[in-house]
C-alpha atoms as a PDB file:
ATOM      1  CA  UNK A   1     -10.110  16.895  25.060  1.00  0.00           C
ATOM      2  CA  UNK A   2      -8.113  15.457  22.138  1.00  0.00           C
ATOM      3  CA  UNK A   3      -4.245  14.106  23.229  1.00  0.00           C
ATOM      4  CA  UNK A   4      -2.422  16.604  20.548  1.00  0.00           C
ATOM      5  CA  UNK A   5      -4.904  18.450  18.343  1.00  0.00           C
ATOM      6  CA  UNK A   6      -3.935  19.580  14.920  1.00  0.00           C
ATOM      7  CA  UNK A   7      -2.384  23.169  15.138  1.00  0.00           C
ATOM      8  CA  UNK A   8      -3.043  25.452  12.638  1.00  0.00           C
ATOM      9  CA  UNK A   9       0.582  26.698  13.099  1.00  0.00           C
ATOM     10  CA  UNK A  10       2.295  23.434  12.198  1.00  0.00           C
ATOM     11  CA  UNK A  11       4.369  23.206   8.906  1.00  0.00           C
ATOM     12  CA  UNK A  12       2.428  21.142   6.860  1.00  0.00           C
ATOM     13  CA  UNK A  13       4.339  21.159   3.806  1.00  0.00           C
ATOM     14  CA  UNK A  14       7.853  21.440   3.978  1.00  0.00           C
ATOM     15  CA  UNK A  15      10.607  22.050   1.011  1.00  0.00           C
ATOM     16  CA  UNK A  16      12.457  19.181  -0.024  1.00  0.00           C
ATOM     17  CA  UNK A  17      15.004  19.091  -2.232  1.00  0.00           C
ATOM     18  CA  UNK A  18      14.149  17.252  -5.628  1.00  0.00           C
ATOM     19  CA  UNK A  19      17.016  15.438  -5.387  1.00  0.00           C
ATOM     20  CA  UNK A  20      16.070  13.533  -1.998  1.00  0.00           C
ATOM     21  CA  UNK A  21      12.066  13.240  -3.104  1.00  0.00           C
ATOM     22  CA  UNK A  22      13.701  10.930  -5.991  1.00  0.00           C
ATOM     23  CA  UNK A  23      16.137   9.577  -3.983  1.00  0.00           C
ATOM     24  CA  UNK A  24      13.365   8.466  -1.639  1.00  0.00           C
ATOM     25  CA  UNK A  25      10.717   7.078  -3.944  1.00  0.00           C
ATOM     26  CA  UNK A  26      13.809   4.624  -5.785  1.00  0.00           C
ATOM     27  CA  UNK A  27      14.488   3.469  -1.865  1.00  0.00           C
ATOM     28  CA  UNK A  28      11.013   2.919  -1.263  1.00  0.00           C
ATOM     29  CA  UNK A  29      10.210   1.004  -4.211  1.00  0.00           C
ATOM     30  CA  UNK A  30      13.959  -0.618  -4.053  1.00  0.00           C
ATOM     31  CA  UNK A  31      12.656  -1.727  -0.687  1.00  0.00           C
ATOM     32  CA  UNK A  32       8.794  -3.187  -2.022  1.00  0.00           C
ATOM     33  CA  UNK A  33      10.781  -5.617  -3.850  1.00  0.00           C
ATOM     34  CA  UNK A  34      12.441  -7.614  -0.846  1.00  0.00           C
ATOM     35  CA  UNK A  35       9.939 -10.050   0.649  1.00  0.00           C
ATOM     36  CA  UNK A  36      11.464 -10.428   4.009  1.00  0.00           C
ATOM     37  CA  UNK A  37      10.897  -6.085   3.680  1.00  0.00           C
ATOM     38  CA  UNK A  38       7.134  -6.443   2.951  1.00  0.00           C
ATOM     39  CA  UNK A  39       6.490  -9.330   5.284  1.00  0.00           C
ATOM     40  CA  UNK A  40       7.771  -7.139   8.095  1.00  0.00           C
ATOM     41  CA  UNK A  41       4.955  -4.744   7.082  1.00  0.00           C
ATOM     42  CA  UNK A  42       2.864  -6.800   8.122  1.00  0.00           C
ATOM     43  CA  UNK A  43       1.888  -8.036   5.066  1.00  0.00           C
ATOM     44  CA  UNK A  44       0.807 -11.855   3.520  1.00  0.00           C
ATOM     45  CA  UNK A  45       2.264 -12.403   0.329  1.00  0.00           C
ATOM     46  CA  UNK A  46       2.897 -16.272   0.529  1.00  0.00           C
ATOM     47  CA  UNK A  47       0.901 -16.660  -2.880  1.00  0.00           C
ATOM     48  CA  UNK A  48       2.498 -13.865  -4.461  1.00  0.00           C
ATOM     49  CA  UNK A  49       4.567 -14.722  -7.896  1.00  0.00           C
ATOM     50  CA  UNK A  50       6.806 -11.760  -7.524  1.00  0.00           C
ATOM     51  CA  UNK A  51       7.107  -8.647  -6.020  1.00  0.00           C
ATOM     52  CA  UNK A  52       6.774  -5.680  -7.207  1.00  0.00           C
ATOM     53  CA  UNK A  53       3.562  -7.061  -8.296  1.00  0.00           C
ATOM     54  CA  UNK A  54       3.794  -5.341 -11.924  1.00  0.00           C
ATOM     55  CA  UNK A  55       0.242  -5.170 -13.339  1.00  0.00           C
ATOM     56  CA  UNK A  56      -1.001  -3.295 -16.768  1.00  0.00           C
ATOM     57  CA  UNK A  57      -2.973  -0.072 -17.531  1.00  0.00           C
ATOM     58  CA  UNK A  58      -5.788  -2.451 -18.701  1.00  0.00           C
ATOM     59  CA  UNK A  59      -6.317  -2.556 -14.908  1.00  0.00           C
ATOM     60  CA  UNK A  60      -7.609   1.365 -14.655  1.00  0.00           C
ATOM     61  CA  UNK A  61     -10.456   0.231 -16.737  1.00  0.00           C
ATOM     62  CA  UNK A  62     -12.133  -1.536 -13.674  1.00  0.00           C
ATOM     63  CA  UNK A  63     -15.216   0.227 -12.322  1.00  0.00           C
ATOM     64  CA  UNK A  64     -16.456  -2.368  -9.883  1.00  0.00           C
ATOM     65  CA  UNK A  65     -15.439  -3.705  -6.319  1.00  0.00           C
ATOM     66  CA  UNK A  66     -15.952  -7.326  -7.103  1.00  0.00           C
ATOM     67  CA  UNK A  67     -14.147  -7.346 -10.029  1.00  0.00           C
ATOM     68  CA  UNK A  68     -11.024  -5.850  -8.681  1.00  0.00           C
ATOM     69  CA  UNK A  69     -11.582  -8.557  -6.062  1.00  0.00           C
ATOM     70  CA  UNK A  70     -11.522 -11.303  -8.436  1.00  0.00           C
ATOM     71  CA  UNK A  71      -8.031  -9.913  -9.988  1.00  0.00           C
ATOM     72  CA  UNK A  72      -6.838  -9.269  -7.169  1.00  0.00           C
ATOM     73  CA  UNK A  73      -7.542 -13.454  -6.066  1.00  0.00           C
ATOM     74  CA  UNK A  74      -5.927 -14.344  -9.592  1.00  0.00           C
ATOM     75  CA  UNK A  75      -2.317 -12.320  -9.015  1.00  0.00           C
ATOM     76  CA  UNK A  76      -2.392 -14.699  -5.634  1.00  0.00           C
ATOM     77  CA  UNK A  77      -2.897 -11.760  -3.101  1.00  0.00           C
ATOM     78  CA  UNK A  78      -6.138 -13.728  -1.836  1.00  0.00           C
ATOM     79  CA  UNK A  79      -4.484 -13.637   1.987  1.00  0.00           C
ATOM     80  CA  UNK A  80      -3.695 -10.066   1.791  1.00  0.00           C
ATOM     81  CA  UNK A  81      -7.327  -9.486   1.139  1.00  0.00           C
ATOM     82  CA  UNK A  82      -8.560 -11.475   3.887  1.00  0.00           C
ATOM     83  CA  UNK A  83      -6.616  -9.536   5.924  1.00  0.00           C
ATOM     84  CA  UNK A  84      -7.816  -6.353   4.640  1.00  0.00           C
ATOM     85  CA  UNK A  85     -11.233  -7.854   5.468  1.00  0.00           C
ATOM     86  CA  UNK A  86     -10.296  -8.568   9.232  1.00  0.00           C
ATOM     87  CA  UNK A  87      -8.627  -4.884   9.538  1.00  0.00           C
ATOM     88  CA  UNK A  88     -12.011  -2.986   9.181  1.00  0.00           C
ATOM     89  CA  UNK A  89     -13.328  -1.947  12.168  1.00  0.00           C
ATOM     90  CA  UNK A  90     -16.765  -0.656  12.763  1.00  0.00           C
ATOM     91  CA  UNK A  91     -17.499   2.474  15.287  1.00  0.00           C
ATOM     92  CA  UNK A  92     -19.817   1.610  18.075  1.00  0.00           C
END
């Protein structure tokens, strides 16, 4: 059997006040701009100009994989990628 199945009696969604769901996101995004931070994640962002990496709503407009890709090469996250690449696994 499975280790810990999902119970149907666990609280999935719990009240929190308003005040600590903001208070969160600005730590969380206080925290994405710290490199040491982000490379602790596990992440490569040697190429990266700066972080947050601040991109504009021109970049919803992108339907396609490969073009993503290529914007994706020209903001300098081309090892973060490659990574992303090695990550998938495939199911036997």
């Amino acid at each position: 059997g499975m280790f810990s199945p999902t119970k149907t009696w666990r609280r999935w969604h719990r009240c929190v006040n308003v005040t600590q769901k903001r208070h969160a996101v600005a730590t969380a995004l206080a925290a994405s701009s710290l490199p040491p931070l982000v490379m602790a994640r596990g992440h490569r962002i040697g190429e990266v100009s700066e972080l947050p990496l601040v991109v504009s709503d021109g970049l919803e407009s992108i339907t396609k994989t490969k073009q993503a890709v290529e914007v994706l090469k020209k903001l300098g996250c081309t090892e973060e990628l490659e990574r992303c690449i090695k990550s998938r696994k495939i199911r036997q």
